[in-house]
C-alpha atoms as a PDB file:
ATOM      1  CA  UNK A   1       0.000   0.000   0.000  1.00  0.00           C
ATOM      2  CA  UNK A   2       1.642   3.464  -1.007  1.00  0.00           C
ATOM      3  CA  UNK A   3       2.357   5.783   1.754  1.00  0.00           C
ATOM      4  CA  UNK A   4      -0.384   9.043   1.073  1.00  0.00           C
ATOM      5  CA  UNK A   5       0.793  12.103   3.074  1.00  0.00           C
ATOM      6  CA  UNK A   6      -0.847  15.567   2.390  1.00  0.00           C
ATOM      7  CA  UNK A   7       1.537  18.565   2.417  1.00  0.00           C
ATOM      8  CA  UNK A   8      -0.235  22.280   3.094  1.00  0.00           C
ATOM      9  CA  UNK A   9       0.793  24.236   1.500  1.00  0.00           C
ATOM     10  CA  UNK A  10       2.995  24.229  -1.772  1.00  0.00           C
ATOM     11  CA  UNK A  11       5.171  27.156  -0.499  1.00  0.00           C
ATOM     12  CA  UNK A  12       9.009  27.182  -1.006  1.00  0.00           C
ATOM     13  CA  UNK A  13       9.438  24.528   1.749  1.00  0.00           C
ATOM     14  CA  UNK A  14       6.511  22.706   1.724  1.00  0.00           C
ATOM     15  CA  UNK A  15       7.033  22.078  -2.185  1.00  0.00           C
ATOM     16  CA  UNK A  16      10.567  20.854  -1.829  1.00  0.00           C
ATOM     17  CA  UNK A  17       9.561  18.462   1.149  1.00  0.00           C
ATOM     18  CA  UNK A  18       7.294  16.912  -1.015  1.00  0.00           C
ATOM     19  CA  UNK A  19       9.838  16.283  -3.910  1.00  0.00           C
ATOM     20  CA  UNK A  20      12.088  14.584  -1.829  1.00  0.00           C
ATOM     21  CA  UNK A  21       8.396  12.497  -0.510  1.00  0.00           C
ATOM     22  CA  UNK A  22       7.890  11.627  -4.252  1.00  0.00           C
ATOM     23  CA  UNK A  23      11.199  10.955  -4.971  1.00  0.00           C
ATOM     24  CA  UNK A  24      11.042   8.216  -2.692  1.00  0.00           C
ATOM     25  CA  UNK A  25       7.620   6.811  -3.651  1.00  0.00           C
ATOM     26  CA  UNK A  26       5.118   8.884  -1.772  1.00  0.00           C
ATOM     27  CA  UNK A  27       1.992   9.908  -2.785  1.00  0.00           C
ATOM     28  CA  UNK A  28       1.792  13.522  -1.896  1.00  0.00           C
ATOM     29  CA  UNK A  29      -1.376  15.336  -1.848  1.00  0.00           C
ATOM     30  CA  UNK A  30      -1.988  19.022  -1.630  1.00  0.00           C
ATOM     31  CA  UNK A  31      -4.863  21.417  -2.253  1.00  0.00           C
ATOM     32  CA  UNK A  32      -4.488  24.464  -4.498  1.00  0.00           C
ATOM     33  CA  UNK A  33      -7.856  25.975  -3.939  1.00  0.00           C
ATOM     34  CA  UNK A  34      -7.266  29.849  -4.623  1.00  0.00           C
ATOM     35  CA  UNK A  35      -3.442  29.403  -5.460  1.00  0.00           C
ATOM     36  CA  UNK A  36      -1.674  31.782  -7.485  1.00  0.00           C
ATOM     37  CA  UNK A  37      -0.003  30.100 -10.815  1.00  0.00           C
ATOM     38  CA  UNK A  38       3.158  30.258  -9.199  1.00  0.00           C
ATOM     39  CA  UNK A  39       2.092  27.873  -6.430  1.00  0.00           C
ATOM     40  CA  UNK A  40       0.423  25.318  -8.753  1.00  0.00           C
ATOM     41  CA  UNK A  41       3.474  25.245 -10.609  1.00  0.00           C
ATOM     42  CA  UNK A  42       5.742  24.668  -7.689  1.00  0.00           C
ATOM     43  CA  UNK A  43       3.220  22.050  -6.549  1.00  0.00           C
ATOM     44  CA  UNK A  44       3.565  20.625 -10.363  1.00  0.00           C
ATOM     45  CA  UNK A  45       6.596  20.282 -10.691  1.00  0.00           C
ATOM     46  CA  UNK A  46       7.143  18.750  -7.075  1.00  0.00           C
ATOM     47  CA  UNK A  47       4.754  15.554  -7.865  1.00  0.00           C
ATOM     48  CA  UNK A  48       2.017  16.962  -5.562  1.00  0.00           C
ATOM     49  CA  UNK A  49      -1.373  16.228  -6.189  1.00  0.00           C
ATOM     50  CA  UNK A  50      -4.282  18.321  -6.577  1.00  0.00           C
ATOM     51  CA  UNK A  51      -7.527  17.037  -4.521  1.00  0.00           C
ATOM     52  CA  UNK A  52     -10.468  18.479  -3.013  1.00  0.00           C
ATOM     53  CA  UNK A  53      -9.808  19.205   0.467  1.00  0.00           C
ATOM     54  CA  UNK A  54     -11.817  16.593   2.064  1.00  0.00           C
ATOM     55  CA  UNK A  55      -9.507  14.284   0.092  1.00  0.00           C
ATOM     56  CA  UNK A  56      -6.764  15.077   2.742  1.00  0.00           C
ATOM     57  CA  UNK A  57      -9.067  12.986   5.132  1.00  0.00           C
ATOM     58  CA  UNK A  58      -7.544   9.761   3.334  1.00  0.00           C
ATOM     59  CA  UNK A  59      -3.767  10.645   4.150  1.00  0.00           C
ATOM     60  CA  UNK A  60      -1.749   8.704   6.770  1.00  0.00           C
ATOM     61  CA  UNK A  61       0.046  11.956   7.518  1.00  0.00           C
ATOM     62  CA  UNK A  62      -0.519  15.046   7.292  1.00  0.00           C
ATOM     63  CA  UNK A  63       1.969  17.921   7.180  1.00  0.00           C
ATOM     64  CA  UNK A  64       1.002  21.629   8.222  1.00  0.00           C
ATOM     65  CA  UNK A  65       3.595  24.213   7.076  1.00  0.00           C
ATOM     66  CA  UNK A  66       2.519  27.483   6.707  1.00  0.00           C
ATOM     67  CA  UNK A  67       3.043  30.688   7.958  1.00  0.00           C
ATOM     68  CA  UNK A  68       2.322  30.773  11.937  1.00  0.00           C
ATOM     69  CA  UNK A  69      -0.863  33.082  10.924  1.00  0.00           C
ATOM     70  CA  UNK A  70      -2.499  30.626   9.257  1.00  0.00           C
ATOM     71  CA  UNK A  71      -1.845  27.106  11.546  1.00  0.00           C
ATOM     72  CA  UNK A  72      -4.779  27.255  13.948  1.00  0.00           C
ATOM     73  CA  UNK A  73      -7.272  28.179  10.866  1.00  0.00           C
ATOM     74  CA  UNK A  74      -5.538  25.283   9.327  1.00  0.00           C
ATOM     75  CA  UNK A  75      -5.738  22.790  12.147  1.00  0.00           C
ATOM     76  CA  UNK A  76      -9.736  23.844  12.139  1.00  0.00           C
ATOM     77  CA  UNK A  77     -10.827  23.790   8.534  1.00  0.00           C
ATOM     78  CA  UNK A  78      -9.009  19.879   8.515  1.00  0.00           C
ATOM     79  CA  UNK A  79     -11.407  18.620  11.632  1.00  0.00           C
ATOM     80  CA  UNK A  80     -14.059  20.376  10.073  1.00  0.00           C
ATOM     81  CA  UNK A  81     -13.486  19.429   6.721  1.00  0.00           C
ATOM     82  CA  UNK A  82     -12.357  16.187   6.497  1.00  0.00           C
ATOM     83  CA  UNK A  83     -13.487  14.607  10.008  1.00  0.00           C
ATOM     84  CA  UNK A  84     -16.286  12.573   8.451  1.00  0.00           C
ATOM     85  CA  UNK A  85     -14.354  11.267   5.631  1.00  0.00           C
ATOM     86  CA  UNK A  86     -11.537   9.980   7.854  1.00  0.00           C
ATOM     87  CA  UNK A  87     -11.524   5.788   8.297  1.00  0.00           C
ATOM     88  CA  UNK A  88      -7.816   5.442   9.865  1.00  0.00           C
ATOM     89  CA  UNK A  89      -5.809   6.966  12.133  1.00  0.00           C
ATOM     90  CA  UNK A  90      -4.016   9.783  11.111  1.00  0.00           C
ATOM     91  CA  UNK A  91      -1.038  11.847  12.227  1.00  0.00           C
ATOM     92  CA  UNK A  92      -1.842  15.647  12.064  1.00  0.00           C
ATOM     93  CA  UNK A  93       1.929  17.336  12.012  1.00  0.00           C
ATOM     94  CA  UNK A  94       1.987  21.077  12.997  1.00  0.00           C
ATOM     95  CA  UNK A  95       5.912  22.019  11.457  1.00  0.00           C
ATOM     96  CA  UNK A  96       4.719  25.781  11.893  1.00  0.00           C
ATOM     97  CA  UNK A  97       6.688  28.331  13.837  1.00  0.00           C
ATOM     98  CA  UNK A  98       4.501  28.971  16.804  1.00  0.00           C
ATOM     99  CA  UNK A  99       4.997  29.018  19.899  1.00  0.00           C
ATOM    100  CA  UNK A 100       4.734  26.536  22.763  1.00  0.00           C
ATOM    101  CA  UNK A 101       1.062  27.716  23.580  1.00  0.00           C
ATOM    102  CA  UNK A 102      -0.410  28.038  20.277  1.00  0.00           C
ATOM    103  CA  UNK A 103       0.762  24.769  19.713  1.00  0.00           C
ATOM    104  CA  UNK A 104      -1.074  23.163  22.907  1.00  0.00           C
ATOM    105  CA  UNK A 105      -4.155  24.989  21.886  1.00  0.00           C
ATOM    106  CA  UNK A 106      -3.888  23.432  18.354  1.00  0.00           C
ATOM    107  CA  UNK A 107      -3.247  20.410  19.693  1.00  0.00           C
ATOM    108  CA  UNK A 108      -6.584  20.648  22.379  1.00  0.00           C
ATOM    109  CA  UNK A 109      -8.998  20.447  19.063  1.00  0.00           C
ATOM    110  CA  UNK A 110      -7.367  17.139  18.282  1.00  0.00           C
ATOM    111  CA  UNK A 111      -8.091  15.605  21.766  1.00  0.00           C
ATOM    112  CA  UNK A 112     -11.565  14.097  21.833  1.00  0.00           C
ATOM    113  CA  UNK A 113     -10.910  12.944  17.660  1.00  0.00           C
ATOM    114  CA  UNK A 114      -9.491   9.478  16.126  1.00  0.00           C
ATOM    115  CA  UNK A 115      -6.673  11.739  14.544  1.00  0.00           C
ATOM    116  CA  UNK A 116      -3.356  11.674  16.469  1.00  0.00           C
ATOM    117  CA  UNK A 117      -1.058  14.943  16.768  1.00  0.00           C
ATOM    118  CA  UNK A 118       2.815  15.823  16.545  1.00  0.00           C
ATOM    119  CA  UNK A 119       4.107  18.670  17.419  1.00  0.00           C
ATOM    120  CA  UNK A 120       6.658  19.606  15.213  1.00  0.00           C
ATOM    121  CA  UNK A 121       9.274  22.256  14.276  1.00  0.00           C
ATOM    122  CA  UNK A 122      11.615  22.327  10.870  1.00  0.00           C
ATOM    123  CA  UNK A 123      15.142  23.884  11.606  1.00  0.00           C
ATOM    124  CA  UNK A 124      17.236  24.526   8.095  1.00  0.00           C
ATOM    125  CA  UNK A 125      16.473  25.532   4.428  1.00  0.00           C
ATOM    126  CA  UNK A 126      14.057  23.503   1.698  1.00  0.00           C
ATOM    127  CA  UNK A 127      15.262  20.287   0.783  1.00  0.00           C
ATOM    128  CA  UNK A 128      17.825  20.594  -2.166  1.00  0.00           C
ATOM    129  CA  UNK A 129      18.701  18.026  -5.165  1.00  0.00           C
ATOM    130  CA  UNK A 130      22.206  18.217  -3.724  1.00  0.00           C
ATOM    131  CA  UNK A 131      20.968  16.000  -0.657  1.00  0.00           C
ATOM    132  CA  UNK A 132      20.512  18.360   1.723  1.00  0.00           C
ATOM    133  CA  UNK A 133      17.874  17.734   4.287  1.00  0.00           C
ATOM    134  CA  UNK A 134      16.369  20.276   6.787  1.00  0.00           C
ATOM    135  CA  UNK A 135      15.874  18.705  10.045  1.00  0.00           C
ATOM    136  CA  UNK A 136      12.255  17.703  11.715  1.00  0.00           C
ATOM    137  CA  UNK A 137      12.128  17.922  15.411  1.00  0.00           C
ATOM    138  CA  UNK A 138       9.113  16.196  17.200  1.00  0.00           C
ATOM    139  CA  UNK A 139       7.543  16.080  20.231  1.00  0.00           C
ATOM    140  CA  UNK A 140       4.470  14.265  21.472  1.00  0.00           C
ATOM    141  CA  UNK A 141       2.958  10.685  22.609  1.00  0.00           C
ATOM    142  CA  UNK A 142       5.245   7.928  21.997  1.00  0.00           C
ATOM    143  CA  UNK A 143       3.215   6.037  20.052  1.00  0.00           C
ATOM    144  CA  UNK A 144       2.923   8.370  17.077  1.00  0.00           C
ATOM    145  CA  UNK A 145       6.596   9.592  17.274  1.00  0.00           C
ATOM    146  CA  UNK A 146       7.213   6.203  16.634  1.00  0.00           C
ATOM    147  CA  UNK A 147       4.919   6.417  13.648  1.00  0.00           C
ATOM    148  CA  UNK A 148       6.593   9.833  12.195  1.00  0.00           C
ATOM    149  CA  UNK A 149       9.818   8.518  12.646  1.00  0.00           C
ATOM    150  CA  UNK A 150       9.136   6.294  10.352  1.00  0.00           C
ATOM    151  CA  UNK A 151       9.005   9.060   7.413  1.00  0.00           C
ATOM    152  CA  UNK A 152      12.731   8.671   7.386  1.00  0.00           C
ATOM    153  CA  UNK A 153      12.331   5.627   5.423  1.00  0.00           C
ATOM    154  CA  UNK A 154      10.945   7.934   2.487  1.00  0.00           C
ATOM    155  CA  UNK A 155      13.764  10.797   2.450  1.00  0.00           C
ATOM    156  CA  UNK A 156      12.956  12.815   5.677  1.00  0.00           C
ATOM    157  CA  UNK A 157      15.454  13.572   8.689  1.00  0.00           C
ATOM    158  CA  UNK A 158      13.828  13.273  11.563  1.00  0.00           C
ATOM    159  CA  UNK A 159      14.795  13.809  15.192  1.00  0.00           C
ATOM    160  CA  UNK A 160      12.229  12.999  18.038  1.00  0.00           C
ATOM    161  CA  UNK A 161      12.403  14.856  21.533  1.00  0.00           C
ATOM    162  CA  UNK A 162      11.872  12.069  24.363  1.00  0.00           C
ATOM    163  CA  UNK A 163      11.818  11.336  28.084  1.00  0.00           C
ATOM    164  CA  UNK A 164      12.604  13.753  30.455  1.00  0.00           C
ATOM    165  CA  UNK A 165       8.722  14.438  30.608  1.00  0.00           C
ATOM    166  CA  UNK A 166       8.731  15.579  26.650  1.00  0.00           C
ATOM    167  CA  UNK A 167       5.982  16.415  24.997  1.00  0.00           C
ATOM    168  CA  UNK A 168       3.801  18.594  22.653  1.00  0.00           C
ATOM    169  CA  UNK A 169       5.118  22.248  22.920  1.00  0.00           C
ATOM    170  CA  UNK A 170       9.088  21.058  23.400  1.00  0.00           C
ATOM    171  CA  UNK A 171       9.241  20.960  19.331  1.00  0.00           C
ATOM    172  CA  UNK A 172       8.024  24.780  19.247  1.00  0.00           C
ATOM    173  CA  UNK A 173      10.171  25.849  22.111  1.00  0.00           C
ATOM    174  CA  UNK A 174      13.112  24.216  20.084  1.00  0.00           C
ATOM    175  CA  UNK A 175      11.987  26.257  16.768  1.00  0.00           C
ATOM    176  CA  UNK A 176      11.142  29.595  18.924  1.00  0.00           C
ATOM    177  CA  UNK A 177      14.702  29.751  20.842  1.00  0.00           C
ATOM    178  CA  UNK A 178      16.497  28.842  17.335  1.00  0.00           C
ATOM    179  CA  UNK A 179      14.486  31.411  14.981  1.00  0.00           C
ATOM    180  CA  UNK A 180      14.817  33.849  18.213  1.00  0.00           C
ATOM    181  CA  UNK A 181      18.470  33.580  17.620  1.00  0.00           C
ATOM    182  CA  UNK A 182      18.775  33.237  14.121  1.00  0.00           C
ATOM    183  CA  UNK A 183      16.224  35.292  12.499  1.00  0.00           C
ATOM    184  CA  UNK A 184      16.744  37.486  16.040  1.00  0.00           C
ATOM    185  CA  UNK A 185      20.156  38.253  14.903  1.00  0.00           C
ATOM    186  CA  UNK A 186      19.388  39.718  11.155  1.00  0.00           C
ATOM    187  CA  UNK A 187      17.100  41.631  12.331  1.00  0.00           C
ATOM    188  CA  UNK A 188      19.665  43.404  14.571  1.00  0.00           C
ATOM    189  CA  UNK A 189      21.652  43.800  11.206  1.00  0.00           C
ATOM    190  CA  UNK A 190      19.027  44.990   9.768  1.00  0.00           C
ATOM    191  CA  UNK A 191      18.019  47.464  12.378  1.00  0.00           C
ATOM    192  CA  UNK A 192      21.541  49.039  13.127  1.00  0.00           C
ATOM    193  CA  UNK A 193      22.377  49.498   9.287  1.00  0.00           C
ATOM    194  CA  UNK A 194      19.102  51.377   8.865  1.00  0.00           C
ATOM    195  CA  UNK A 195      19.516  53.404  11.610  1.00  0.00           C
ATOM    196  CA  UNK A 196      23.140  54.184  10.511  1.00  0.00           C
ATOM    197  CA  UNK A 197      22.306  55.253   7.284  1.00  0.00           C
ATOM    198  CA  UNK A 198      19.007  57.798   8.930  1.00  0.00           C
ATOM    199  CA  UNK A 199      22.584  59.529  10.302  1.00  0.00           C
ATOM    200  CA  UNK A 200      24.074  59.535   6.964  1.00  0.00           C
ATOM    201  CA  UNK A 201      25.619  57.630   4.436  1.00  0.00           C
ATOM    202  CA  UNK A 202      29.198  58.558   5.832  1.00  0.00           C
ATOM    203  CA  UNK A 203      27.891  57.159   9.403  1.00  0.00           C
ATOM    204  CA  UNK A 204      26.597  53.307   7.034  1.00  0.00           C
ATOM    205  CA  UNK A 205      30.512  54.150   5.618  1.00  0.00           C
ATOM    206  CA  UNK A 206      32.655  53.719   8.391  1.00  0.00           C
ATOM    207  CA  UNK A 207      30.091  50.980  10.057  1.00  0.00           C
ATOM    208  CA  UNK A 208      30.998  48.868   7.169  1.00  0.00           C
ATOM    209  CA  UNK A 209      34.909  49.642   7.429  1.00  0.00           C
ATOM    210  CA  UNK A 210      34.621  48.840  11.135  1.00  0.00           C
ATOM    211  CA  UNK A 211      33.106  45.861  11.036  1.00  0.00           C
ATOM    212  CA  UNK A 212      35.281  44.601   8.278  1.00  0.00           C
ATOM    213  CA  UNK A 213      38.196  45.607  10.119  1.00  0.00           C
ATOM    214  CA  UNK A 214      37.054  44.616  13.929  1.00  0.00           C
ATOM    215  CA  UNK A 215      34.309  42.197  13.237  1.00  0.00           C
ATOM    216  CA  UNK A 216      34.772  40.136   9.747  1.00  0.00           C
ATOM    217  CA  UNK A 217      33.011  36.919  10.690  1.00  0.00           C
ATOM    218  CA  UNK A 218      29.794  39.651  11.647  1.00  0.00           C
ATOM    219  CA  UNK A 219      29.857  41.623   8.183  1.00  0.00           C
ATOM    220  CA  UNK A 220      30.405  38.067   6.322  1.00  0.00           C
ATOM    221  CA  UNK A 221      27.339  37.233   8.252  1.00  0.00           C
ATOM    222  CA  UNK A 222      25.396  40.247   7.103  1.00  0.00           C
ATOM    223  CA  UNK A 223      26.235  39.735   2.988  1.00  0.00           C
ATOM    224  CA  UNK A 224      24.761  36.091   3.551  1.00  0.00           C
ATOM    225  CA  UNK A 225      22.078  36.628   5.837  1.00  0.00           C
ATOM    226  CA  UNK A 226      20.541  40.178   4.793  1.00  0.00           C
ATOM    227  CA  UNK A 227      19.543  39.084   1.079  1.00  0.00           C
ATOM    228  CA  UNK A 228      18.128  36.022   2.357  1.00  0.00           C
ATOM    229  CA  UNK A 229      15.738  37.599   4.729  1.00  0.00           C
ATOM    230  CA  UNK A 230      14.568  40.325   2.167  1.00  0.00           C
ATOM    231  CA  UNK A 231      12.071  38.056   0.175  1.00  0.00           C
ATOM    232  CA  UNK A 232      10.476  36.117   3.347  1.00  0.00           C
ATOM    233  CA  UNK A 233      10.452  38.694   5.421  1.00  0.00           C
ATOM    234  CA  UNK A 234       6.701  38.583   5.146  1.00  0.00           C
ATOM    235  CA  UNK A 235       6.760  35.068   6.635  1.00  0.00           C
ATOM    236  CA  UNK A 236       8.769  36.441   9.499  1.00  0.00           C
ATOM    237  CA  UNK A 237       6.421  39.099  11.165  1.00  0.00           C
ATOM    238  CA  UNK A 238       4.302  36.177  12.354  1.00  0.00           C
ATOM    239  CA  UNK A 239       7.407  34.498  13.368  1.00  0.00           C
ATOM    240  CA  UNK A 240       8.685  37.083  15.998  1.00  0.00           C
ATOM    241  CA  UNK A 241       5.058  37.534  17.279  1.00  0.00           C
ATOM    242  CA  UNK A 242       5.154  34.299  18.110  1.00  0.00           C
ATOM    243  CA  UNK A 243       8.753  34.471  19.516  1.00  0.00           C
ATOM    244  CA  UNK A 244       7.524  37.501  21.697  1.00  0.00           C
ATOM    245  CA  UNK A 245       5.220  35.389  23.096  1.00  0.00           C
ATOM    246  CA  UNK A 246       7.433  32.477  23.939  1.00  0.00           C
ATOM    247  CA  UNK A 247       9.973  34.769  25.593  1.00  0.00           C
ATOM    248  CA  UNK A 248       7.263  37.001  27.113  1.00  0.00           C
ATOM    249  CA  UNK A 249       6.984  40.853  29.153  1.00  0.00           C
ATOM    250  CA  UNK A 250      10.009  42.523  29.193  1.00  0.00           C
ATOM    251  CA  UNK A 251      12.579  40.981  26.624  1.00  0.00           C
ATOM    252  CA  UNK A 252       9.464  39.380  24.299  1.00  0.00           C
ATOM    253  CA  UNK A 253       9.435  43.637  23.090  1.00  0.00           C
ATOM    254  CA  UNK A 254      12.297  42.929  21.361  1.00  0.00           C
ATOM    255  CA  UNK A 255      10.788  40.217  18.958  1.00  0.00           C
ATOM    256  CA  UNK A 256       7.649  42.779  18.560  1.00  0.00           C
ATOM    257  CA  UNK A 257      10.222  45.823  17.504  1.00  0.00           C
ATOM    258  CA  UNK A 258      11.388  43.214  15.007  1.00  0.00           C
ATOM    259  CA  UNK A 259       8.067  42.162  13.681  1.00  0.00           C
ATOM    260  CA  UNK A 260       7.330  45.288  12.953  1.00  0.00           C
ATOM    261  CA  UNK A 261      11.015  45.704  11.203  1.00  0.00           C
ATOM    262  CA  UNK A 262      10.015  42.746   9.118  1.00  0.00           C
ATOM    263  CA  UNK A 263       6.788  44.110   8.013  1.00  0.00           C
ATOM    264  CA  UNK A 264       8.248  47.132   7.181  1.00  0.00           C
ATOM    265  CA  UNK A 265      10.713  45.511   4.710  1.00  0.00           C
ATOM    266  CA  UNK A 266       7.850  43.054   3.687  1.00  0.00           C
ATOM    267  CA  UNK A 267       5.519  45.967   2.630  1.00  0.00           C
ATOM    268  CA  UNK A 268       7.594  47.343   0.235  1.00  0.00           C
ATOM    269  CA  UNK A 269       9.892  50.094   1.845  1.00  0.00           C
ATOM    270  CA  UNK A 270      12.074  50.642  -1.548  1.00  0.00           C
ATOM    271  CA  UNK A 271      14.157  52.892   0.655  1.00  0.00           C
ATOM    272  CA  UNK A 272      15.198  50.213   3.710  1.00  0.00           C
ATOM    273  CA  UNK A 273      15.390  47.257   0.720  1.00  0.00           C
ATOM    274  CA  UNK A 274      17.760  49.751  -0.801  1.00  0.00           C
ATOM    275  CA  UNK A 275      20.244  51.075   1.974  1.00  0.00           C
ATOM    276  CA  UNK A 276      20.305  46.975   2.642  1.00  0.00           C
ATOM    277  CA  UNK A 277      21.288  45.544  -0.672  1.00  0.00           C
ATOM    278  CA  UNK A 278      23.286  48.255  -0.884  1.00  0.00           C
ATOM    279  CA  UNK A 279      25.399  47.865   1.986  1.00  0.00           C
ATOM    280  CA  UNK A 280      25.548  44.502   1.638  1.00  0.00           C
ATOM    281  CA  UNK A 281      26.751  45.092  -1.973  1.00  0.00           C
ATOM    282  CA  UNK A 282      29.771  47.556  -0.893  1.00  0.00           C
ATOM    283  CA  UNK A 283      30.804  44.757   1.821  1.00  0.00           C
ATOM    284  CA  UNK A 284      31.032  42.024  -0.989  1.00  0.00           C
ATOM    285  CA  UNK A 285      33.845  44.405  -2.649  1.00  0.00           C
ATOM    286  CA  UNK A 286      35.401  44.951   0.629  1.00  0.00           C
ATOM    287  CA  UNK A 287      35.402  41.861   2.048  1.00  0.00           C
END
């Protein structure tokens, strides 16, 4: 019997998760309702299915990955949806990047149903053809870790968070402390470029020059990260909302001051997407 596992949605890293499923003989289903062509493409040329939604209801697994926004709507519209169609027992995966509580209160619709839940968190980039893997951490009951751990059979790597009185939230505390660094750190880039250039371009000058001279591994840091996070910052403002959260009062203002940096880039600000490519442009010459 082929292995069906539903991947929502057919973003960047939900598309190239579902390659490497196909590659390895999974059946991958998706649903594209209200997609842009871009997205059914990606899905396309990934192997993914299009089904109805209530479709889904026949998967053994089924993978959330979206932005953090959109995983409790998500989480709802698949017990609503597909509920009555469902004749197994399946594994609902939450990979989003939420934090510990949202996560328990996704996990609380799932508690009186047939359908099993992981909490789950991926750390790394898409899947590439290169081998490359992202890793899946996972927390919950034993018995379905056991089950999910399984999916490294068909191409995924998979690490499962046990004993020491694990369970579902420890996967989203993993993903909120690494994003909080990570992601935490670019936006402190980010922030004191932009605030070096409102000086003036002579004050962005010698930061550059500094850093190159006093902190190299920092500005090599910058050319990589910086042009990375300008196309998904979008996907980010959720993200340090929901690392606010996890840190809470006090320090959590830090993750809201860079939400709002992230939406500001996300919306569009020509100027800040300018000062930023273009400092990171004069450090690739200097470096």
């Amino acid at each position: 019997m082929v292995l069906t596992i539903a991947v929502i949605s057919a973003g960047a890293m939900g598309a190239a998760i579902a390659r490497r499923l196909v590659g390895n003989g999974v059946r991958v289903l998706t649903n594209l309702t209200d997609r842009s062509e871009a997205t059914r493409k990606r899905a396309q040329e990934a192997g993914m299915q299009d089904v109805l939604f209530q479709e889904i209801a026949s998967c053994d697994f089924m993978l959330s990955v979206l932005p953090p926004s959109d995983a409790y709507a998500l989480a709802e519209k698949y017990l609503k949806e597909c509920s009555a169609h469902i004749t197994s027992a399946p594994i609902f995966v939450d990979c989003n990047a939420v934090n510990p509580s949202t996560v328990r209160e996704i996990a609380a619709l799932f508690s009186s149903t047939q359908i099993q839940f992981i909490d789950a968190c991926i750390i790394g980039g898409p899947p590439t053809d290169d081998g490359y893997n992202p890793t899946f951490y996972a927390s919950g009951q034993d018995s379905s870790l056991a089950r999910f751990e399984s999916l490294s059979q068909v191409g995924l790597k998979i690490s499962l968070l046990r004993g020491n009185e694990s369970g579902v939230g420890d996967a989203s505390a993993l993903k909120m402390s690494y994003a909080g660094i990570t992601k935490g750190i670019t936006g402190l880039f980010a922030t004191m470029i932009l605030s070096a250039f409102e000086s003036s371009p002579n004050t962005a000058e010698a930061l550059l020059h500094e850093l190159k001279s006093s902190q190299p591994a920092l500005l090599q840091r910058i050319v990589k990260a910086i042009p990375m996070m300008i196309p998904k910052a979008y996907r980010w403002v959720g993200e340090m909302e929901e690392i606010a959260g996890f840190v809470g009062e006090g320090e959590g203002e830090i993750y809201m001051g860079l939400s709002k940096l992230y939406a500001r880039i996300a919306e569009g600000d020509e100027r800040d997407r300018e000062r930023l490519t273009n400092f990171v442009q004069h450090a690739q010459i200097v470096l």
